[in-house]
N, C-alpha and C. Protein backbone atom coordinates (compact mmCIF):
# COMPACT_ATOMS: atom_id res chain seq x y z
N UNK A 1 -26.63 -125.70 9.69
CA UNK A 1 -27.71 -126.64 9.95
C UNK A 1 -27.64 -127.07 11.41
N UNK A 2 -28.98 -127.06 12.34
CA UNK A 2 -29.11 -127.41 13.47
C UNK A 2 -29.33 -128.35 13.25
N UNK A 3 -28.67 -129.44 14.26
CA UNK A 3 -29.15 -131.01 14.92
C UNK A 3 -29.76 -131.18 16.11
N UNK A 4 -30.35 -131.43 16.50
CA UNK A 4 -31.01 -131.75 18.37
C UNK A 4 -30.99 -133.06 17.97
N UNK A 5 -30.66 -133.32 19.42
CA UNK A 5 -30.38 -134.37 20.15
C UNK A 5 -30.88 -134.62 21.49
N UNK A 6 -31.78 -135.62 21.46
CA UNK A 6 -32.80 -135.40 23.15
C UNK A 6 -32.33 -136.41 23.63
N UNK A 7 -32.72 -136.38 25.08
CA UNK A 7 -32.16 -137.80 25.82
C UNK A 7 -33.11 -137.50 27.01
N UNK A 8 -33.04 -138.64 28.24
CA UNK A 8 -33.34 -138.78 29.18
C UNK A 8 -34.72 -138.77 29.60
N UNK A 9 -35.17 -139.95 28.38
CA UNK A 9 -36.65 -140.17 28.14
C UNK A 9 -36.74 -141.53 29.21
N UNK A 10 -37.48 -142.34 29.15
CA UNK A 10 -37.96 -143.53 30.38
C UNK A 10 -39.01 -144.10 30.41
N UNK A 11 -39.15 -145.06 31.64
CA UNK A 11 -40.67 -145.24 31.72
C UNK A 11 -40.28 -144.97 33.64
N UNK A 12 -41.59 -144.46 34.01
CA UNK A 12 -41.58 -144.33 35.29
C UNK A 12 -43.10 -144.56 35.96
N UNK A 13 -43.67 -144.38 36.76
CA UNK A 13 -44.62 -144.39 37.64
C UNK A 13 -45.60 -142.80 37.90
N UNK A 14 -47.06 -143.28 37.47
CA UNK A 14 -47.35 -141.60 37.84
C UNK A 14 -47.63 -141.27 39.13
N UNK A 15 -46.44 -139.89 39.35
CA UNK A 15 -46.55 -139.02 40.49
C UNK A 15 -44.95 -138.83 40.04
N UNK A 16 -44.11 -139.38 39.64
CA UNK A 16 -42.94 -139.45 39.49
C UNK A 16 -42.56 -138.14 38.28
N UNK A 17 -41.06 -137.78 39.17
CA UNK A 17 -40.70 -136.94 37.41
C UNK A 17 -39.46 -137.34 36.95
N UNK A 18 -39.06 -136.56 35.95
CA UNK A 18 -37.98 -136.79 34.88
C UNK A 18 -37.93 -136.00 34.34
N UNK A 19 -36.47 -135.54 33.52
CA UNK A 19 -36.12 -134.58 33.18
C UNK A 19 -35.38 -134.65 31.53
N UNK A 20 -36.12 -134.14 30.59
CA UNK A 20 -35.07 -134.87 29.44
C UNK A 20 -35.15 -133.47 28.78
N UNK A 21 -33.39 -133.70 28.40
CA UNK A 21 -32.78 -132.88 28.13
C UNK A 21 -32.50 -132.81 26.28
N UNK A 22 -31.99 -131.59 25.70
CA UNK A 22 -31.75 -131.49 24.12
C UNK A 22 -30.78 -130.68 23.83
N UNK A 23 -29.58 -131.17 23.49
CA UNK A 23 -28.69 -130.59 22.62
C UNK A 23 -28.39 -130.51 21.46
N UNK A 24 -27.54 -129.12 21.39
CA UNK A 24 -28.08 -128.57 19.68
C UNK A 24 -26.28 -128.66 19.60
N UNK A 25 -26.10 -129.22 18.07
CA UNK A 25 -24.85 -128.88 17.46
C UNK A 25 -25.07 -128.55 16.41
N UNK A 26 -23.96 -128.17 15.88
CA UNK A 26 -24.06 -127.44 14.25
C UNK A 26 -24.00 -125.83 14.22
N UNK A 27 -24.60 -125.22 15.41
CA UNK A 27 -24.60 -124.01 15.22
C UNK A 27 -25.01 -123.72 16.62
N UNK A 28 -24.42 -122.76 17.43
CA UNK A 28 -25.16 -122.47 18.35
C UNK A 28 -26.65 -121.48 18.12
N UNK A 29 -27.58 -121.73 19.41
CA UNK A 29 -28.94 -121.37 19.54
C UNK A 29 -29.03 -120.73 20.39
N UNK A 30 -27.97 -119.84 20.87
CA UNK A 30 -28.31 -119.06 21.59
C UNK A 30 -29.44 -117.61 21.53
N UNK A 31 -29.76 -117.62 20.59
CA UNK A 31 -30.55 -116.63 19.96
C UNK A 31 -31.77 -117.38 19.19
N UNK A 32 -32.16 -118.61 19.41
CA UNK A 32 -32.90 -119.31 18.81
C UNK A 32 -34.16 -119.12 19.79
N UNK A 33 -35.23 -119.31 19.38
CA UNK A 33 -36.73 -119.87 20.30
C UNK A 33 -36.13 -121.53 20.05
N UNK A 34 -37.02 -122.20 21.72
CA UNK A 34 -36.95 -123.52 21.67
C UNK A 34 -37.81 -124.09 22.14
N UNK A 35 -38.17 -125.13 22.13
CA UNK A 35 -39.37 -125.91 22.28
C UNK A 35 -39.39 -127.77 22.75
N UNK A 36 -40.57 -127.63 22.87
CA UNK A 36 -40.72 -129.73 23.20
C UNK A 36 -42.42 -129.52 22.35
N UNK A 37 -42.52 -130.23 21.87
CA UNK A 37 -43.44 -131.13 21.47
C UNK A 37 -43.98 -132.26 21.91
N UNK A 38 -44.89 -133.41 21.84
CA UNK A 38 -44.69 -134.50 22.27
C UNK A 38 -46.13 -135.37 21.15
N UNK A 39 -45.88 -136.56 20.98
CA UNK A 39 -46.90 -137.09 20.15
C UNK A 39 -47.32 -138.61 20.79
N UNK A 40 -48.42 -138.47 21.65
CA UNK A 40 -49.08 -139.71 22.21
C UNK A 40 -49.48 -140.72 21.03
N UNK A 41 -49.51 -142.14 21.59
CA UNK A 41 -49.80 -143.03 20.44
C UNK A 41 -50.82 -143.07 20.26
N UNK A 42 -50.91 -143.22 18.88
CA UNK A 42 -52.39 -142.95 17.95
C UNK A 42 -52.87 -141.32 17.69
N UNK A 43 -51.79 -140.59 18.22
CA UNK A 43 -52.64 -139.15 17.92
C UNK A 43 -51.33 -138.16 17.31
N UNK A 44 -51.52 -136.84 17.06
CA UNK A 44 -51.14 -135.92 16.62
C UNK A 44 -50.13 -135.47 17.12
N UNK A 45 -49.11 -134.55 16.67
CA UNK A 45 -47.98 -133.91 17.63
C UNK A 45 -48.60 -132.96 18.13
N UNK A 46 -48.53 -132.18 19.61
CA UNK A 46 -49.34 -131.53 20.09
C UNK A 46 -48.03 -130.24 20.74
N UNK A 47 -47.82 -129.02 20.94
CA UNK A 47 -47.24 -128.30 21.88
C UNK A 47 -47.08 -128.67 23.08
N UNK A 48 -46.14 -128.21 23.88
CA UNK A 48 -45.96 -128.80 25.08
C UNK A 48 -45.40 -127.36 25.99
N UNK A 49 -44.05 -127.03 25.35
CA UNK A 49 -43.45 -125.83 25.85
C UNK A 49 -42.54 -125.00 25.08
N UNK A 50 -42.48 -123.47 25.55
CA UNK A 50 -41.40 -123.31 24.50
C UNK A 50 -40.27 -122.15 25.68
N UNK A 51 -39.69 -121.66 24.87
CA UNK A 51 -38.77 -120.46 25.89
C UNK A 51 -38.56 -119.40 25.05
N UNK A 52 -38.20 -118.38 25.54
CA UNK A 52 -37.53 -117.21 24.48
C UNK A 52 -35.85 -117.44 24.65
N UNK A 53 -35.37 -117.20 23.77
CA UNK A 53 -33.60 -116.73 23.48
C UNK A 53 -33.10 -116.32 24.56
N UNK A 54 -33.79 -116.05 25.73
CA UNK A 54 -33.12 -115.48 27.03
C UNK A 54 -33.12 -116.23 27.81
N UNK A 55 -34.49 -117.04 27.70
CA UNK A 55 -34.73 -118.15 28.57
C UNK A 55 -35.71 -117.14 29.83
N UNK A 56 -36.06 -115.91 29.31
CA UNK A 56 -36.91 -114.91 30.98
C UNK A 56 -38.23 -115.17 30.15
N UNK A 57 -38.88 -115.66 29.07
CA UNK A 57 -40.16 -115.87 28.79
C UNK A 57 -40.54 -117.23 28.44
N UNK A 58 -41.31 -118.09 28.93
CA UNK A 58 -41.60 -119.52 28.86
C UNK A 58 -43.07 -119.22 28.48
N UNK A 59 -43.75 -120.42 27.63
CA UNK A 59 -44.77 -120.65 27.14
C UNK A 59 -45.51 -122.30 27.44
N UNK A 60 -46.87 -122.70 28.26
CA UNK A 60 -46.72 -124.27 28.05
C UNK A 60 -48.44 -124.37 27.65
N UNK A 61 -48.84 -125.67 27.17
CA UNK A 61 -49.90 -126.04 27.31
C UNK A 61 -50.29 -125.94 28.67
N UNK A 62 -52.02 -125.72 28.21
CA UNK A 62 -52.94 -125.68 29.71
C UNK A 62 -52.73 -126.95 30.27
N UNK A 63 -52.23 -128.35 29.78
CA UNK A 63 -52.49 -129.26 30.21
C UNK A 63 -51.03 -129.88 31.20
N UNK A 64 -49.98 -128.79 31.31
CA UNK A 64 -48.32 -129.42 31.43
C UNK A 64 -48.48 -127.93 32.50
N UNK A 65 -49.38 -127.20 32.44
CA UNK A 65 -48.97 -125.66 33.21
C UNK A 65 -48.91 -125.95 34.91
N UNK A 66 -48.25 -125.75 35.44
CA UNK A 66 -47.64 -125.71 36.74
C UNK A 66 -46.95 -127.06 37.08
N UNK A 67 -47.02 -128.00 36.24
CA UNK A 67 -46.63 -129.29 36.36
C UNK A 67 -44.67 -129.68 35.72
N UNK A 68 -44.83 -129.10 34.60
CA UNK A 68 -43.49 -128.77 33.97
C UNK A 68 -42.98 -127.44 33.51
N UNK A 69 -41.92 -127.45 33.76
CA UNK A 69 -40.63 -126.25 33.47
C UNK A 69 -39.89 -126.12 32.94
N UNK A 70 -39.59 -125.72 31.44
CA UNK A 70 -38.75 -126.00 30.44
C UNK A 70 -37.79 -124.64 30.90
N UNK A 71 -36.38 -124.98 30.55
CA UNK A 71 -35.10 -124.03 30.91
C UNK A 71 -34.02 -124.26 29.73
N UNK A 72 -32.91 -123.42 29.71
CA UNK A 72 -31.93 -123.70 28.84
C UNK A 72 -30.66 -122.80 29.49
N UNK A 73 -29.79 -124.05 28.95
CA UNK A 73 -28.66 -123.16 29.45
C UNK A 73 -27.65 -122.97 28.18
N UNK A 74 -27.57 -121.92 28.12
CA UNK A 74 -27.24 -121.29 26.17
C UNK A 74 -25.61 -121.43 26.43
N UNK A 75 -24.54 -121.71 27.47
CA UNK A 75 -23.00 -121.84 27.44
C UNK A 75 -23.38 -123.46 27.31
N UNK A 76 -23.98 -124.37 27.06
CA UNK A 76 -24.08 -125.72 26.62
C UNK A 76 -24.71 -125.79 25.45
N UNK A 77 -25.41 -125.09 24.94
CA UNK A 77 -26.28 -125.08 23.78
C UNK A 77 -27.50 -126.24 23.95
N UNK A 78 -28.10 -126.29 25.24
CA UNK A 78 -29.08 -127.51 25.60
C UNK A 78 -30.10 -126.69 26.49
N UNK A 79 -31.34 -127.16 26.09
CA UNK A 79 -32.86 -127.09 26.25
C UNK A 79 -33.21 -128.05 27.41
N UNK A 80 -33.72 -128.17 28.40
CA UNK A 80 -34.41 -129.13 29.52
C UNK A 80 -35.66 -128.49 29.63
N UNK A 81 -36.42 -130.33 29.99
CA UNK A 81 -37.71 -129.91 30.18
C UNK A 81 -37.70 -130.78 30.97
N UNK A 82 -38.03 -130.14 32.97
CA UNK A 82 -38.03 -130.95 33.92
C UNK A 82 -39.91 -131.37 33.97
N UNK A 83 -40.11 -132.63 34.37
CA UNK A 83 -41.66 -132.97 33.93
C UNK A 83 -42.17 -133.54 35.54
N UNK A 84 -42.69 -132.63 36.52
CA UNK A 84 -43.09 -133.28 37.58
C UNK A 84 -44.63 -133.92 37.65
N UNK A 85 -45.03 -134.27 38.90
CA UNK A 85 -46.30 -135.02 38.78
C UNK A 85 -46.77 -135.79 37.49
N UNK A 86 -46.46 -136.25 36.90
CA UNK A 86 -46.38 -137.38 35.61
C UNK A 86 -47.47 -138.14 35.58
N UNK A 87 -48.27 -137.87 34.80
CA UNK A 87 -49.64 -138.95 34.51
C UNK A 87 -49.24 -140.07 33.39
N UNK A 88 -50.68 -140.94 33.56
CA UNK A 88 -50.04 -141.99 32.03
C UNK A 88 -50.29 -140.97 30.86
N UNK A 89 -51.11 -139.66 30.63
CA UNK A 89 -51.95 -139.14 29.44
C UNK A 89 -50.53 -138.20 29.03
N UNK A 90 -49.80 -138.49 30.01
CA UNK A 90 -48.24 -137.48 29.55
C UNK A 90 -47.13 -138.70 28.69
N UNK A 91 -47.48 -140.08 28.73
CA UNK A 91 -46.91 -140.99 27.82
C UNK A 91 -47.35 -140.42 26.74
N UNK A 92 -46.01 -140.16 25.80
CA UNK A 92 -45.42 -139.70 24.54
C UNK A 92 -44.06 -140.39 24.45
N UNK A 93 -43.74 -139.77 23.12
CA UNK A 93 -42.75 -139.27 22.46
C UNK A 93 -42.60 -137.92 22.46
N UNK A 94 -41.45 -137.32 23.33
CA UNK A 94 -40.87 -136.05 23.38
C UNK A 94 -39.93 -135.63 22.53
N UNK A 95 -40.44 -134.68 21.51
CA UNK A 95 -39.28 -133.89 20.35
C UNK A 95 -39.03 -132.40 21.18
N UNK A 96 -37.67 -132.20 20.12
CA UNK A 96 -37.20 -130.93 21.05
C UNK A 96 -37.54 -130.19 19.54
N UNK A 97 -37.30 -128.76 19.70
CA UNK A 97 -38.12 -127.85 18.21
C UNK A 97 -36.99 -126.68 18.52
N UNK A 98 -36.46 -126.05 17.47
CA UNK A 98 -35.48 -124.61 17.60
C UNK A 98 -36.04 -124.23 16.28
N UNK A 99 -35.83 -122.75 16.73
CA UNK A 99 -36.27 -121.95 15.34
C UNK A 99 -35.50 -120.54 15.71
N UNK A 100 -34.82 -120.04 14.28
CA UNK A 100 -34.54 -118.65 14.30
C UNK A 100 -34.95 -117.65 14.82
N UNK A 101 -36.51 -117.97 14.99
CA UNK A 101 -36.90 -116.43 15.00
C UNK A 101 -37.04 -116.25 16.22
N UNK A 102 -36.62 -115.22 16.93
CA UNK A 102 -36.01 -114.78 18.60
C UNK A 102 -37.43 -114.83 18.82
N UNK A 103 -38.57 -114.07 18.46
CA UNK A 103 -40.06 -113.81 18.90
C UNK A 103 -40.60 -115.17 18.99
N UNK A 104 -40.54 -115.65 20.60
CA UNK A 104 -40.94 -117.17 20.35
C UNK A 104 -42.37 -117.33 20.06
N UNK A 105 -43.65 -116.05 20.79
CA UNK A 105 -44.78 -116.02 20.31
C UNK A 105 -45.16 -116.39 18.87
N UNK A 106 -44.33 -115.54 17.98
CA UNK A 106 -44.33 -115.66 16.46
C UNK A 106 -44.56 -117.10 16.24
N UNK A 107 -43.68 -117.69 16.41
CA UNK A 107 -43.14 -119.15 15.97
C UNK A 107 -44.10 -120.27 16.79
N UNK A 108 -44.27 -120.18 18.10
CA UNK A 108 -45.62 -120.55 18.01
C UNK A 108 -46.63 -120.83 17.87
N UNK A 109 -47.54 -119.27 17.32
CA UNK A 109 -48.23 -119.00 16.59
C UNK A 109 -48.35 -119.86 15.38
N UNK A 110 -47.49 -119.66 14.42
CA UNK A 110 -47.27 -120.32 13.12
C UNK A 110 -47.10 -121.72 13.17
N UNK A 111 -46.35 -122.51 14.38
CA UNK A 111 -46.18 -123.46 14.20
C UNK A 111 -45.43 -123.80 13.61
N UNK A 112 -44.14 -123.28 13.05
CA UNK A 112 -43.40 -123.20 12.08
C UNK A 112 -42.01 -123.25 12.53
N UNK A 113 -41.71 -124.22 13.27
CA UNK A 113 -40.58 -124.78 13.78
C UNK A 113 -39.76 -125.12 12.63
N UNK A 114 -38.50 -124.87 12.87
CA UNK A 114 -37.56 -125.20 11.73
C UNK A 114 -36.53 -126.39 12.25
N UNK A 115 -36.45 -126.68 12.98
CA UNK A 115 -35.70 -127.84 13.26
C UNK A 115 -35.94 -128.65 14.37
N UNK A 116 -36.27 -130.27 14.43
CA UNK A 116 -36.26 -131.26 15.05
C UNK A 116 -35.56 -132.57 15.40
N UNK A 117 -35.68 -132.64 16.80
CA UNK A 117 -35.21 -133.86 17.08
C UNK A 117 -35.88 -134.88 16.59
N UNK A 118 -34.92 -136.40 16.88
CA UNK A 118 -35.95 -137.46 16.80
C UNK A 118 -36.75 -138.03 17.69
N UNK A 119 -36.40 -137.64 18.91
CA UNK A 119 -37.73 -138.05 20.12
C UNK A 119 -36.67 -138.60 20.82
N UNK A 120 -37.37 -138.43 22.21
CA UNK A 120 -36.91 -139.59 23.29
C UNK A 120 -38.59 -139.74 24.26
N UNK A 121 -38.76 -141.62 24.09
CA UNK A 121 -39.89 -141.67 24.61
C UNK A 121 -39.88 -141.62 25.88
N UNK A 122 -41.00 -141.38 26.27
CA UNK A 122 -41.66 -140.98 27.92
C UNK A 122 -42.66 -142.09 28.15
N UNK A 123 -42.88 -143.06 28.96
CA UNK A 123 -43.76 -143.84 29.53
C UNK A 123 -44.27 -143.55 31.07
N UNK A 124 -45.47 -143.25 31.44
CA UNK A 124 -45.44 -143.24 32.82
C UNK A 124 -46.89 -144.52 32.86
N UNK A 125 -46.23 -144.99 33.74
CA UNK A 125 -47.43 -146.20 34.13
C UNK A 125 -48.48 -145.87 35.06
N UNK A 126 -49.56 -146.05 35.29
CA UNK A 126 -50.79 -145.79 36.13
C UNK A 126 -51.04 -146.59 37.11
């Protein structure tokens, strides 16, 4: 059984970034797809980013694309998602997402994340 564990959520100022990070125990993920999510208040959990098992294929929303860069470094078993230029419409709650299946497209696709964090919130003020 995977656990994630996110951290290095905040409130900051927009133009500002931050970087919050997710570690996995229980099993290593080195062979896992990984992900962030994030769920603004009053609305839905929405995609954000994901990586492949190698960490050489990344995936993000049109709305986070050139702005954030999700990475992992698999000898820690931890996921980062560095978040530059920061608007208020990027205030969430940030979950981290791992799933078995190496084809991160797949899992994507489906939406069918198999394991979550509990969030670390993100505030950026306007």
């Amino acid at each position: 059984q995977v656990q994630l564990r996110e951290s290095g959520g905040g409130s900051v100022p927009a133009g500002d970034s931050l970087r919050v990070s997710c570690a996995a125990s229980g099993s290593t993920v080195s062979s896992y797809s990984m992900g962030w999510f994030r769920q603004a208040p009053g609305k839905g959990r929405e995609f954000v980013a994901a990586i492949n098992w190698s960490g050489q294929s990344t995936y993000y929303a049109d709305s986070v694309k050139g702005r954030f860069t999700i990475s992992r470094d698999n000898s820690k078993n931890t996921v980062y998602l560095r978040m530059n230029m920061l608007k208020p419409e990027d205030t969430a709650v940030y979950y981290c997402v791992a799933d078995r299946e190496p084809d991160t497209v797949v899992v994507i696709t489906t939406g069918l994340w198999s394991y979550w964090g509990q969030g670390t919130p993100v505030t950026v003020s306007g």
